[in-house]
PDB file of N, CA and C in Angstrom:
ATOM      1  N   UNK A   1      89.819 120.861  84.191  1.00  0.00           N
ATOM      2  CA  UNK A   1      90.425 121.486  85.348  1.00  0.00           C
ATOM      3  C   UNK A   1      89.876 120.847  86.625  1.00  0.00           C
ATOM      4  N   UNK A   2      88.680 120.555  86.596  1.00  0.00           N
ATOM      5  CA  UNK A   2      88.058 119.330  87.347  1.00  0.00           C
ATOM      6  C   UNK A   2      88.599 118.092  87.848  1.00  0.00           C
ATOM      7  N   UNK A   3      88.450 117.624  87.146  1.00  0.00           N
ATOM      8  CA  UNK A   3      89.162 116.274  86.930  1.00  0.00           C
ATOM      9  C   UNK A   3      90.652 116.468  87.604  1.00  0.00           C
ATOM     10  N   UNK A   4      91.165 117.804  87.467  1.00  0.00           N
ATOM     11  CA  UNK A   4      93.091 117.377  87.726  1.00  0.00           C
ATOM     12  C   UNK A   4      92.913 117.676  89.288  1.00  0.00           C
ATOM     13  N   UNK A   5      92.010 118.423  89.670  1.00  0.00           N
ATOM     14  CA  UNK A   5      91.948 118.839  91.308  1.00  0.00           C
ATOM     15  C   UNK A   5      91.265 117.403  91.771  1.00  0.00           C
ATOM     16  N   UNK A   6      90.427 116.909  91.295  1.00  0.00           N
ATOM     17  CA  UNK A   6      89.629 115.804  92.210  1.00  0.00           C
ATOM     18  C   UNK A   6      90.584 114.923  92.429  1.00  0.00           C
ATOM     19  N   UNK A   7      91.298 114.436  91.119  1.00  0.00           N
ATOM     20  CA  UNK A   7      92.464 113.809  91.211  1.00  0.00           C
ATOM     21  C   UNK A   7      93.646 113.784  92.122  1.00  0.00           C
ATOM     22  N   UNK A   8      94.219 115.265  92.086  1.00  0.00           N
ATOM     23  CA  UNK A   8      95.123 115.883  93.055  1.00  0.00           C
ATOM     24  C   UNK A   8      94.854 115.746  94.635  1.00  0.00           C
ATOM     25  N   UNK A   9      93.864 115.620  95.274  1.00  0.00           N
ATOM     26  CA  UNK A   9      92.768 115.637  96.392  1.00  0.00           C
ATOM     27  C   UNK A   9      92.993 113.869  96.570  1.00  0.00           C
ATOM     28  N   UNK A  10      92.682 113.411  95.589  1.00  0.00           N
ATOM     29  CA  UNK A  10      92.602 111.876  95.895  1.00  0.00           C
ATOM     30  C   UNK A  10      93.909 111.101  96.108  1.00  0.00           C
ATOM     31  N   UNK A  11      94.604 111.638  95.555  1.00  0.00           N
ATOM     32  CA  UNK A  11      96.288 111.051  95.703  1.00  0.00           C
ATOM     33  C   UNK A  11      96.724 111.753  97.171  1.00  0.00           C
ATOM     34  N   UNK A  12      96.321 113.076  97.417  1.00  0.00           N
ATOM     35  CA  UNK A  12      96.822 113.663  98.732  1.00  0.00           C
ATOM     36  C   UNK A  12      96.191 112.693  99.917  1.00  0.00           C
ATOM     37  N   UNK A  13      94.672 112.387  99.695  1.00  0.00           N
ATOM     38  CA  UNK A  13      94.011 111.642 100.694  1.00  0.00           C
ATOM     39  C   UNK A  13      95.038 110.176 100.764  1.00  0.00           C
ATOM     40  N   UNK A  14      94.907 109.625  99.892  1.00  0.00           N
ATOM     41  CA  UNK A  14      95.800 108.359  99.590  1.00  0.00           C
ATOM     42  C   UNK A  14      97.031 108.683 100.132  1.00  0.00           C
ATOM     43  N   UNK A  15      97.702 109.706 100.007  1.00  0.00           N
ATOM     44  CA  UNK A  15      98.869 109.535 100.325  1.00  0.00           C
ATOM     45  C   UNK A  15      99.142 109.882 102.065  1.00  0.00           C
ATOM     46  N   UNK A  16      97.920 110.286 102.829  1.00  0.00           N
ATOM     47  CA  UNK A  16      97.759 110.490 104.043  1.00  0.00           C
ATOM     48  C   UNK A  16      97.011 109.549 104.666  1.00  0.00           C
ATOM     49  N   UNK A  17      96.362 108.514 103.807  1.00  0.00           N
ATOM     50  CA  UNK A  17      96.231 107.325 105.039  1.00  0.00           C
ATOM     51  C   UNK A  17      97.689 106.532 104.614  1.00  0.00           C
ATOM     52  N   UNK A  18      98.144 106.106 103.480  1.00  0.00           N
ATOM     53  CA  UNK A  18      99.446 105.012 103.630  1.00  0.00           C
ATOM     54  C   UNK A  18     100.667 105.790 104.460  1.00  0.00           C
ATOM     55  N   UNK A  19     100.650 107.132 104.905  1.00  0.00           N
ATOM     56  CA  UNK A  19     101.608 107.350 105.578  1.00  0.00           C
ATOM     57  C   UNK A  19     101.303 107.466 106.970  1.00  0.00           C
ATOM     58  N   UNK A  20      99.857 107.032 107.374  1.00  0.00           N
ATOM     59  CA  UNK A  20      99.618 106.379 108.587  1.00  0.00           C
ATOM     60  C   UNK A  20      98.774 105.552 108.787  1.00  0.00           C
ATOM     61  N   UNK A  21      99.574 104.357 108.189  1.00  0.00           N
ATOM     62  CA  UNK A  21      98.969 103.186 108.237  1.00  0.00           C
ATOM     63  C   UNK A  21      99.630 103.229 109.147  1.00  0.00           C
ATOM     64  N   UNK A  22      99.119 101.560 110.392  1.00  0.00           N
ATOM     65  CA  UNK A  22      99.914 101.357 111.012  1.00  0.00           C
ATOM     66  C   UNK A  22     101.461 100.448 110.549  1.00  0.00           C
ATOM     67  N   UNK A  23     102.170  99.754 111.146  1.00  0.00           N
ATOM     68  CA  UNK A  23     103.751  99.104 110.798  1.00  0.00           C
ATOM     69  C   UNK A  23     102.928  97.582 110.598  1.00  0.00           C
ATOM     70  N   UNK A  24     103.231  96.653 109.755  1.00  0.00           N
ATOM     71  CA  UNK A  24     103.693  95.696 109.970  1.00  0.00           C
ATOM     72  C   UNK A  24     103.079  94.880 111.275  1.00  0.00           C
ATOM     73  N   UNK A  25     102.342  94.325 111.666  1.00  0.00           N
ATOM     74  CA  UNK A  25     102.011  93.893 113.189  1.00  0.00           C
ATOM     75  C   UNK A  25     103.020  92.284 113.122  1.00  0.00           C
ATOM     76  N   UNK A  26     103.503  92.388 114.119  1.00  0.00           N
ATOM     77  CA  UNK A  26     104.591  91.470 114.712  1.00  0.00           C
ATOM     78  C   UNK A  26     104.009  90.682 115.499  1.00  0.00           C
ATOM     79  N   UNK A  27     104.538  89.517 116.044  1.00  0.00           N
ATOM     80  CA  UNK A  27     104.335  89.089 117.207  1.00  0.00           C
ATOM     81  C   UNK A  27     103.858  89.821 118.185  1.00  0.00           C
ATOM     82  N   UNK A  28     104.952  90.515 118.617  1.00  0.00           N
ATOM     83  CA  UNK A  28     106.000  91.539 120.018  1.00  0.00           C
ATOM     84  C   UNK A  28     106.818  92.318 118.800  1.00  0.00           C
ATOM     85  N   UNK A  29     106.818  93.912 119.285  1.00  0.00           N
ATOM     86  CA  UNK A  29     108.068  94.445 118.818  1.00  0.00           C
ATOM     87  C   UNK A  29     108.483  95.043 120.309  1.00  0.00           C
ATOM     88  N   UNK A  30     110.161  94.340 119.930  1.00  0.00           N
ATOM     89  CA  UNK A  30     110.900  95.158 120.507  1.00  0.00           C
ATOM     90  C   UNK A  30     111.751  96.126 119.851  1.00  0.00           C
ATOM     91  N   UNK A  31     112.649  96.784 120.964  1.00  0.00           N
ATOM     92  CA  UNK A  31     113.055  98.239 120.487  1.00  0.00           C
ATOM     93  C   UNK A  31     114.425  98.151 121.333  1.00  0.00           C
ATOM     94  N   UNK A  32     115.440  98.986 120.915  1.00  0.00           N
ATOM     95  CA  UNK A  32     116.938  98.814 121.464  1.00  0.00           C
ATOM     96  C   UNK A  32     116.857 100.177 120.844  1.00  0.00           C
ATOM     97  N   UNK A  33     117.809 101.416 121.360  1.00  0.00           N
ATOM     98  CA  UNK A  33     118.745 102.058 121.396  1.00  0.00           C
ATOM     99  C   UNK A  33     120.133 101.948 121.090  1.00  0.00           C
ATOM    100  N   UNK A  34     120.943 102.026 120.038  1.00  0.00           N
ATOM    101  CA  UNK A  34     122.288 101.684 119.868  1.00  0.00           C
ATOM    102  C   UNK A  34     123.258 102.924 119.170  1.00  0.00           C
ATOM    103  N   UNK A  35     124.656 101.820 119.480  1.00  0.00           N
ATOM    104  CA  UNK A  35     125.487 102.920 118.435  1.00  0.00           C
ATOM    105  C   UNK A  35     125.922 102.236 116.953  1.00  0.00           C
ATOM    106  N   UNK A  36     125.722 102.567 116.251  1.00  0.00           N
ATOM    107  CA  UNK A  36     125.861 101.618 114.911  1.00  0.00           C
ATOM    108  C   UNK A  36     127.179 102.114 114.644  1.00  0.00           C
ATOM    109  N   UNK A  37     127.984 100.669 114.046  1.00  0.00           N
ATOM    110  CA  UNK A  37     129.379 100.355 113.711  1.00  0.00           C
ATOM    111  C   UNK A  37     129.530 100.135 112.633  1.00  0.00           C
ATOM    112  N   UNK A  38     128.731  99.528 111.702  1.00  0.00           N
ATOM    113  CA  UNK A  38     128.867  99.173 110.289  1.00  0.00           C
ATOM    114  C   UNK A  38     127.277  99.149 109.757  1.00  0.00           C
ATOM    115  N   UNK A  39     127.275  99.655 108.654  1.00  0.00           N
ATOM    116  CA  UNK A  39     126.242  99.543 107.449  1.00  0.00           C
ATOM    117  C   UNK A  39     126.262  99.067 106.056  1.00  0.00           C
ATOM    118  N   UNK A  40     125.404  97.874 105.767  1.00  0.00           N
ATOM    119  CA  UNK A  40     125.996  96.828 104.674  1.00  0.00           C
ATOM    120  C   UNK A  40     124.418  97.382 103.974  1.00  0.00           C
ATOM    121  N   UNK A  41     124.815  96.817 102.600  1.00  0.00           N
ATOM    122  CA  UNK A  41     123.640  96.567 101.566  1.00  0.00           C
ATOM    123  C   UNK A  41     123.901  95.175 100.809  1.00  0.00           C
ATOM    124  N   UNK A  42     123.083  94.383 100.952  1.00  0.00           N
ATOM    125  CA  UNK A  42     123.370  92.656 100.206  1.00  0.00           C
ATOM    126  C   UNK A  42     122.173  92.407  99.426  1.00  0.00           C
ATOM    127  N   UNK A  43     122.967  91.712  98.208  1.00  0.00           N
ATOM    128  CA  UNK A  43     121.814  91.580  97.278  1.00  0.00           C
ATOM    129  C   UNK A  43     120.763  90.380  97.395  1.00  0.00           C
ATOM    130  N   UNK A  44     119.827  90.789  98.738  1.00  0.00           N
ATOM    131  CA  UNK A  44     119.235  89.545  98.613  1.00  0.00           C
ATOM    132  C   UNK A  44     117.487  90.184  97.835  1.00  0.00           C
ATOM    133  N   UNK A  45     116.741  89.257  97.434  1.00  0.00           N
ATOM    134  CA  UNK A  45     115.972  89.849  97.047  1.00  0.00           C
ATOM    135  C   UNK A  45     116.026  91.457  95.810  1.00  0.00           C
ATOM    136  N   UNK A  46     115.560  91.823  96.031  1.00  0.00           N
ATOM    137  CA  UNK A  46     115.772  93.415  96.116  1.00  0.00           C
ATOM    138  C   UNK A  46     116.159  93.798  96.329  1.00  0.00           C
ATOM    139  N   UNK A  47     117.370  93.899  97.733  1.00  0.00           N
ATOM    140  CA  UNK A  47     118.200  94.139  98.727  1.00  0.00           C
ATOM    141  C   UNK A  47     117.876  94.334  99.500  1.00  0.00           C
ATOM    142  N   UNK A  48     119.025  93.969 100.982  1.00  0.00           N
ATOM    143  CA  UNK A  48     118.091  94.047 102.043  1.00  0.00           C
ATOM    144  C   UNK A  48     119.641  94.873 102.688  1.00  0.00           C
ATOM    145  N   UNK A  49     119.087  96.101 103.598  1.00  0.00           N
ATOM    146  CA  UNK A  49     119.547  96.676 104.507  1.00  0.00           C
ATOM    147  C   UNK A  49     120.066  96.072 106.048  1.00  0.00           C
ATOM    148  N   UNK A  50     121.567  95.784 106.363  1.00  0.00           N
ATOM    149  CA  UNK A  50     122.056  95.214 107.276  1.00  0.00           C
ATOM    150  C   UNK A  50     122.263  96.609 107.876  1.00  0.00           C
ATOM    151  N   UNK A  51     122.445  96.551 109.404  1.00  0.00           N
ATOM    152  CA  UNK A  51     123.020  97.690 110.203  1.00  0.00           C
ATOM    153  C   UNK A  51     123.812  96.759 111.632  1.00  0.00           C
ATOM    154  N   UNK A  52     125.120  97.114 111.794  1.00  0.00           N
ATOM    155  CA  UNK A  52     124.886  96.309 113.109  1.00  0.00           C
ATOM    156  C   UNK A  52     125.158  97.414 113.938  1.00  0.00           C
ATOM    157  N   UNK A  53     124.466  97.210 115.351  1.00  0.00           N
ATOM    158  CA  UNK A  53     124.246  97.788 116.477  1.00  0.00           C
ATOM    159  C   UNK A  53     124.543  97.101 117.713  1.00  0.00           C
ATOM    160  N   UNK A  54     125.722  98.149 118.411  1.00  0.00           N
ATOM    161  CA  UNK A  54     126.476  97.025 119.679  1.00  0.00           C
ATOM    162  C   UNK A  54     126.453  95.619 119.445  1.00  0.00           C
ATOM    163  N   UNK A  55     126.669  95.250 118.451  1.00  0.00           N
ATOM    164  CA  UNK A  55     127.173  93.987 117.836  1.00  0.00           C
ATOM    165  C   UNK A  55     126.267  92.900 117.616  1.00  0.00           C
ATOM    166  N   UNK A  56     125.330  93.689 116.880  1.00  0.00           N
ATOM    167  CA  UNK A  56     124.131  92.519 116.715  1.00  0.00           C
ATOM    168  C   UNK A  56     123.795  93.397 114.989  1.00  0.00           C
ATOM    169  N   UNK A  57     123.503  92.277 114.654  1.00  0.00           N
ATOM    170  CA  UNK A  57     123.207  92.631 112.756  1.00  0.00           C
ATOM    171  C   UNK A  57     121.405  92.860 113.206  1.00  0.00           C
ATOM    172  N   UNK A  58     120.684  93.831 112.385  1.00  0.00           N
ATOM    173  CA  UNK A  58     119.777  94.309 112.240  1.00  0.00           C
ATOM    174  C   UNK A  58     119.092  94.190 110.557  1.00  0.00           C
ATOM    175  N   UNK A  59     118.474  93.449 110.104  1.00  0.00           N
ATOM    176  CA  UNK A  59     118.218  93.289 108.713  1.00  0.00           C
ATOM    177  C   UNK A  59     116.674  94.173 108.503  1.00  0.00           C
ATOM    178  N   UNK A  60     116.749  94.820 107.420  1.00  0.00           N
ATOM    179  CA  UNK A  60     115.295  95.555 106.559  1.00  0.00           C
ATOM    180  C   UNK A  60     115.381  94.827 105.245  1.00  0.00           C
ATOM    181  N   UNK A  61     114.556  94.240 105.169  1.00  0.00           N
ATOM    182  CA  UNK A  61     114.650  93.553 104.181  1.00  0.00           C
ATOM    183  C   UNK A  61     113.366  94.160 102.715  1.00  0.00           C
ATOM    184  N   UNK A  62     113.639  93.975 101.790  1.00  0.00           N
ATOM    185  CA  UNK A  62     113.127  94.955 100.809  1.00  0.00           C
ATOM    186  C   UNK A  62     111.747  93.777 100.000  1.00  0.00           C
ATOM    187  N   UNK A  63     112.348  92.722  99.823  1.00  0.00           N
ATOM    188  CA  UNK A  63     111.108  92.013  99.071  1.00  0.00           C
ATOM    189  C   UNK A  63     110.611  90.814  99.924  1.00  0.00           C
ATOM    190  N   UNK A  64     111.381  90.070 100.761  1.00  0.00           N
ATOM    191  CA  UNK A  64     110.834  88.827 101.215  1.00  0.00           C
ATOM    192  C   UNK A  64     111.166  88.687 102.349  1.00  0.00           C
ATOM    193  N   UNK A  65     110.425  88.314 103.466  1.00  0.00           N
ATOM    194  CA  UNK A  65     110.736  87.905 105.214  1.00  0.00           C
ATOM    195  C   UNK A  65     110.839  89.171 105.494  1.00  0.00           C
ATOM    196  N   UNK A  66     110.915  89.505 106.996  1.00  0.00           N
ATOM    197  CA  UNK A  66     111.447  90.763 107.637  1.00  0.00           C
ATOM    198  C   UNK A  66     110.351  91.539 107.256  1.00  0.00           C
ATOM    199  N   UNK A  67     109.141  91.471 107.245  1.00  0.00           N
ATOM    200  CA  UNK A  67     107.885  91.934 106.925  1.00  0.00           C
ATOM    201  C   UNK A  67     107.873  92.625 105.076  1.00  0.00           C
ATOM    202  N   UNK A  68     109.101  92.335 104.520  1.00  0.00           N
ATOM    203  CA  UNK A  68     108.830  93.275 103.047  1.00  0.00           C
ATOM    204  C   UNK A  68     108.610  94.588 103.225  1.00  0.00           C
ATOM    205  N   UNK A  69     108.937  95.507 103.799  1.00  0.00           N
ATOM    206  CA  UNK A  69     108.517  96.684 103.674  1.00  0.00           C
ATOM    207  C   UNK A  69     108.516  97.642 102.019  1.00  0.00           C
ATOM    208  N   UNK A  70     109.480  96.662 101.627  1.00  0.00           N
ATOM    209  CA  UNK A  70     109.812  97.685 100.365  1.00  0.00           C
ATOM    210  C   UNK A  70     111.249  98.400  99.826  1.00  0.00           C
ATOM    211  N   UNK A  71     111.460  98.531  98.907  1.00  0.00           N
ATOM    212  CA  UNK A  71     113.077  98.375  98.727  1.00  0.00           C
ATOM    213  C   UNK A  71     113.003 100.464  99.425  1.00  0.00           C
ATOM    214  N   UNK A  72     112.090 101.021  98.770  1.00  0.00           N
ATOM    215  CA  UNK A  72     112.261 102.612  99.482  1.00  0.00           C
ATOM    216  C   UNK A  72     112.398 102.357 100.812  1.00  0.00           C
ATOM    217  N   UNK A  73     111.498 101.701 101.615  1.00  0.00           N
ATOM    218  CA  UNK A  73     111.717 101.862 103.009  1.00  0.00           C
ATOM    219  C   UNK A  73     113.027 101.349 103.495  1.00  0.00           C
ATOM    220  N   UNK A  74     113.600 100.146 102.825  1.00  0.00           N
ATOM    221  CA  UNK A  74     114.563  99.647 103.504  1.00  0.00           C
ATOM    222  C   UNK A  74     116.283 101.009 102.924  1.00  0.00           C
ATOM    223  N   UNK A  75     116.160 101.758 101.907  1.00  0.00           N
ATOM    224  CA  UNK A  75     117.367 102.566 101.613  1.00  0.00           C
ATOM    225  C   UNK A  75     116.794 103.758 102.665  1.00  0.00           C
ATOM    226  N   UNK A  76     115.525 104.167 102.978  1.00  0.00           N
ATOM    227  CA  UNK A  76     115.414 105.043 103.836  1.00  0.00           C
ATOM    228  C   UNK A  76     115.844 104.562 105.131  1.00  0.00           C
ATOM    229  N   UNK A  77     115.695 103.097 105.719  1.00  0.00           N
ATOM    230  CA  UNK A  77     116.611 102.854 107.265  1.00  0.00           C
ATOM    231  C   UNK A  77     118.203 103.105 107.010  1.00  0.00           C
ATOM    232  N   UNK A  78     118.495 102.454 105.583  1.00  0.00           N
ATOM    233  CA  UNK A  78     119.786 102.539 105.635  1.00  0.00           C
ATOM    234  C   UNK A  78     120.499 104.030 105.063  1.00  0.00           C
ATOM    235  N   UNK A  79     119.782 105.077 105.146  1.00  0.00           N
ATOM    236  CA  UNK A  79     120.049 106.551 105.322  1.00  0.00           C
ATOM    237  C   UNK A  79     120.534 106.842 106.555  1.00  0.00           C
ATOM    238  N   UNK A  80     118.887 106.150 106.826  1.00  0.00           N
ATOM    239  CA  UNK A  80     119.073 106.750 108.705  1.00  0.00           C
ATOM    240  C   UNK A  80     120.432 106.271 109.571  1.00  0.00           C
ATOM    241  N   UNK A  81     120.563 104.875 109.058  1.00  0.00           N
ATOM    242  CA  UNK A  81     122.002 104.029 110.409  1.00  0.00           C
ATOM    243  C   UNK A  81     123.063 104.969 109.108  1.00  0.00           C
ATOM    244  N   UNK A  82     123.070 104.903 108.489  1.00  0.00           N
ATOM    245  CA  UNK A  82     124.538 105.645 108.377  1.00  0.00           C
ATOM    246  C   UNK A  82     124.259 107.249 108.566  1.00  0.00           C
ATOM    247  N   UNK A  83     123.161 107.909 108.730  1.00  0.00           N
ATOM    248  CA  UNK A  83     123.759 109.101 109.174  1.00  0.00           C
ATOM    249  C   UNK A  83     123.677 108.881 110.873  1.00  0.00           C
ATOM    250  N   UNK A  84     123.341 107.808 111.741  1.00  0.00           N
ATOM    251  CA  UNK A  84     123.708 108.000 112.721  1.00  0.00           C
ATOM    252  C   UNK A  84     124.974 107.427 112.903  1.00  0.00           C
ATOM    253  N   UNK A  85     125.878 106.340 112.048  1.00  0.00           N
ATOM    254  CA  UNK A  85     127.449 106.325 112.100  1.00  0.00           C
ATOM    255  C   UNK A  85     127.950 107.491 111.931  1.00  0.00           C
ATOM    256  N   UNK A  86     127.368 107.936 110.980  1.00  0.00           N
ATOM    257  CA  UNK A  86     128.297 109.467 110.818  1.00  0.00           C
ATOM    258  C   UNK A  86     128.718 110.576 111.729  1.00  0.00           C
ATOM    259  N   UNK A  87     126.946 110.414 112.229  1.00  0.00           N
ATOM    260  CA  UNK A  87     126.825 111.654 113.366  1.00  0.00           C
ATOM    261  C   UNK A  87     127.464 111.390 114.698  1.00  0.00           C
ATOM    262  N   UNK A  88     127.444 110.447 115.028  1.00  0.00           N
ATOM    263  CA  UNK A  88     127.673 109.509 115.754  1.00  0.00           C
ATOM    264  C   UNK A  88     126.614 109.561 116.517  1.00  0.00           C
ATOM    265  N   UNK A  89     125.352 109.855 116.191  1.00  0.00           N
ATOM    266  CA  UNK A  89     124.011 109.725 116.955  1.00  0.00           C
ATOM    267  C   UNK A  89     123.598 108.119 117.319  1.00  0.00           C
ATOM    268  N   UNK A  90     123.315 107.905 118.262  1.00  0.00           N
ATOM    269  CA  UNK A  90     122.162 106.592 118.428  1.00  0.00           C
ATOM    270  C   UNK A  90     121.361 106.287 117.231  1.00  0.00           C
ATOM    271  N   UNK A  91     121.185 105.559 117.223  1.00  0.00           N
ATOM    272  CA  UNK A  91     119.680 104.910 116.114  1.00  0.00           C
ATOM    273  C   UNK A  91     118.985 104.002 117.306  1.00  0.00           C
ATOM    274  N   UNK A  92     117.476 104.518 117.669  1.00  0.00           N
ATOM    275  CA  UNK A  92     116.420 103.480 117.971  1.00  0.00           C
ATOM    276  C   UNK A  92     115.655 102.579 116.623  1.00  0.00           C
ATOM    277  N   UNK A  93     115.657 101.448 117.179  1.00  0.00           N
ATOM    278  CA  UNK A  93     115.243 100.355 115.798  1.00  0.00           C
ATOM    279  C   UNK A  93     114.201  99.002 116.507  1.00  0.00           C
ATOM    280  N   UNK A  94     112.965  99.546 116.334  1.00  0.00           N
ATOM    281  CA  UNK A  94     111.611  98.616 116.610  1.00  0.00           C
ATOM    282  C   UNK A  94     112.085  97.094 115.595  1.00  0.00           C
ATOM    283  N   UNK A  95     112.433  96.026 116.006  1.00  0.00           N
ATOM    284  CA  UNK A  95     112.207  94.993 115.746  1.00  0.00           C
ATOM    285  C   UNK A  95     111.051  93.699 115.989  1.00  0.00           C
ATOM    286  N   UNK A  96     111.038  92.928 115.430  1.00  0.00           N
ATOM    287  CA  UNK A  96     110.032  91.686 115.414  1.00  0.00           C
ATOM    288  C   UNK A  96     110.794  90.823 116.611  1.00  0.00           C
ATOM    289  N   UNK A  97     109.995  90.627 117.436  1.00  0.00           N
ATOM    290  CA  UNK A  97     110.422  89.353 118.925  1.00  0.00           C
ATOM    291  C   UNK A  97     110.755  88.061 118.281  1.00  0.00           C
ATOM    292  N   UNK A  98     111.900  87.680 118.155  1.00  0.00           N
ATOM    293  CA  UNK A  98     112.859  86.714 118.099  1.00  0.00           C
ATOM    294  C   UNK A  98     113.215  86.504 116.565  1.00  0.00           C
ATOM    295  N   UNK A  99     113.168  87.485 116.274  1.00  0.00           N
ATOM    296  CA  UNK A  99     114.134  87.731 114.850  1.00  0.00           C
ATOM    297  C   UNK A  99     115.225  88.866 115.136  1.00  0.00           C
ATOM    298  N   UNK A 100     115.629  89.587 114.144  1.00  0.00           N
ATOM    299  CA  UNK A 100     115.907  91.129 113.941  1.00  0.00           C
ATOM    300  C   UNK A 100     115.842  91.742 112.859  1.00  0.00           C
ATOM    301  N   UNK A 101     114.562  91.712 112.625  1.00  0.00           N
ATOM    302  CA  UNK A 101     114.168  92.343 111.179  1.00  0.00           C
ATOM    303  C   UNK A 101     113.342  93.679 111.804  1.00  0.00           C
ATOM    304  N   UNK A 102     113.702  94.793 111.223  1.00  0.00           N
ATOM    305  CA  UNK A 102     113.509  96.069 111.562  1.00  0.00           C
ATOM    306  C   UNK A 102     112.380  96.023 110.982  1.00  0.00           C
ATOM    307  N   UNK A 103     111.460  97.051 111.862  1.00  0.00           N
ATOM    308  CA  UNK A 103     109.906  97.583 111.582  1.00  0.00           C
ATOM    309  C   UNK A 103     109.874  98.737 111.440  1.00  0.00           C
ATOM    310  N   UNK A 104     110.791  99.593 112.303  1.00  0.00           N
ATOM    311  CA  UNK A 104     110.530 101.286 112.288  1.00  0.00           C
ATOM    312  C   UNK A 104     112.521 101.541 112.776  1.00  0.00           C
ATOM    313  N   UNK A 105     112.577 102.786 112.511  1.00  0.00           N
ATOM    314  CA  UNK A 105     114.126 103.397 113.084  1.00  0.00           C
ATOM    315  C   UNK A 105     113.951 104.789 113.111  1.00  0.00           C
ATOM    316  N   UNK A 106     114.833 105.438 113.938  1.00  0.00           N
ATOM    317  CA  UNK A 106     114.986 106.905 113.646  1.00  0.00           C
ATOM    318  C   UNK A 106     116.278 107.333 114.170  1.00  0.00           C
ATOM    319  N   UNK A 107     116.290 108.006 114.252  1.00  0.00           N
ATOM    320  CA  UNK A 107     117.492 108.666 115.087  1.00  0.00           C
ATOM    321  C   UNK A 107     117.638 109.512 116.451  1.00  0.00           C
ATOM    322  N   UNK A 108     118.209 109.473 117.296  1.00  0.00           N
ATOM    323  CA  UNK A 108     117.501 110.167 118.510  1.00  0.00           C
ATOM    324  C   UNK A 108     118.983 111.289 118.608  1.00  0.00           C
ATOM    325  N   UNK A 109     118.212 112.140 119.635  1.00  0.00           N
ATOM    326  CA  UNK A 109     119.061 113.283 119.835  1.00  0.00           C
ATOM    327  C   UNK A 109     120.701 112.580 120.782  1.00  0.00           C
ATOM    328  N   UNK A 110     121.016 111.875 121.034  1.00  0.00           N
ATOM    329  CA  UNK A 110     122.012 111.095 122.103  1.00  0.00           C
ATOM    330  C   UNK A 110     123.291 111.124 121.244  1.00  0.00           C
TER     331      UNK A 110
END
């Protein structure tokens, strides 16, 4: 009974520093505000999450370039841009300076 709590404790700790680690360090990140028009999924790698925003393609890429975040992180951006097509909410989207490979997104109240 030991053992399953120390355990339980250690995965919670673990699971509260990787959910604030910091992002990815970039060059420069920049950040845009948009309205997203289309949301793609392409099999590159693992797949990588396209979004375009006021007419610029936005890539999350799941295994290689675009920092790898991970194939979860990249279906969790591409949650987020299509429920802001849907909603028709904005999506803010932290990118890498002179790429457009997404680092962070959310959705804003707009």
């Amino acid at each position: 009974m030991l053992t399953k709590k120390v355990t339980l404790a250690v995965g919670l700790l673990a699971s509260v520093f990787a959910i604030s680690m910091p992002r990815a360090a970039h060059a420069t990140t920049l950040n845009v505000t948009c309205n997203v028009s289309l949301v793609a999924w392409a099999p590159v790698g693992n797949g990588e999450m396209q979004v375009n925003c006021n007419g610029i393609w936005y890539y999350g890429d799941s295994s290689t370039g675009c920092g790898a975040y991970g194939v979860d992180a990249a279906k969790e951006w591409q949650s987020m841009a299509q429920a802001s097509l849907l909603s028709g909410k904005k999506l803010y989207i932290e990118y890498a300076s002179g790429t457009t490979c997404i680092s962070y997104e959310r959705l804003t109240n707009q």
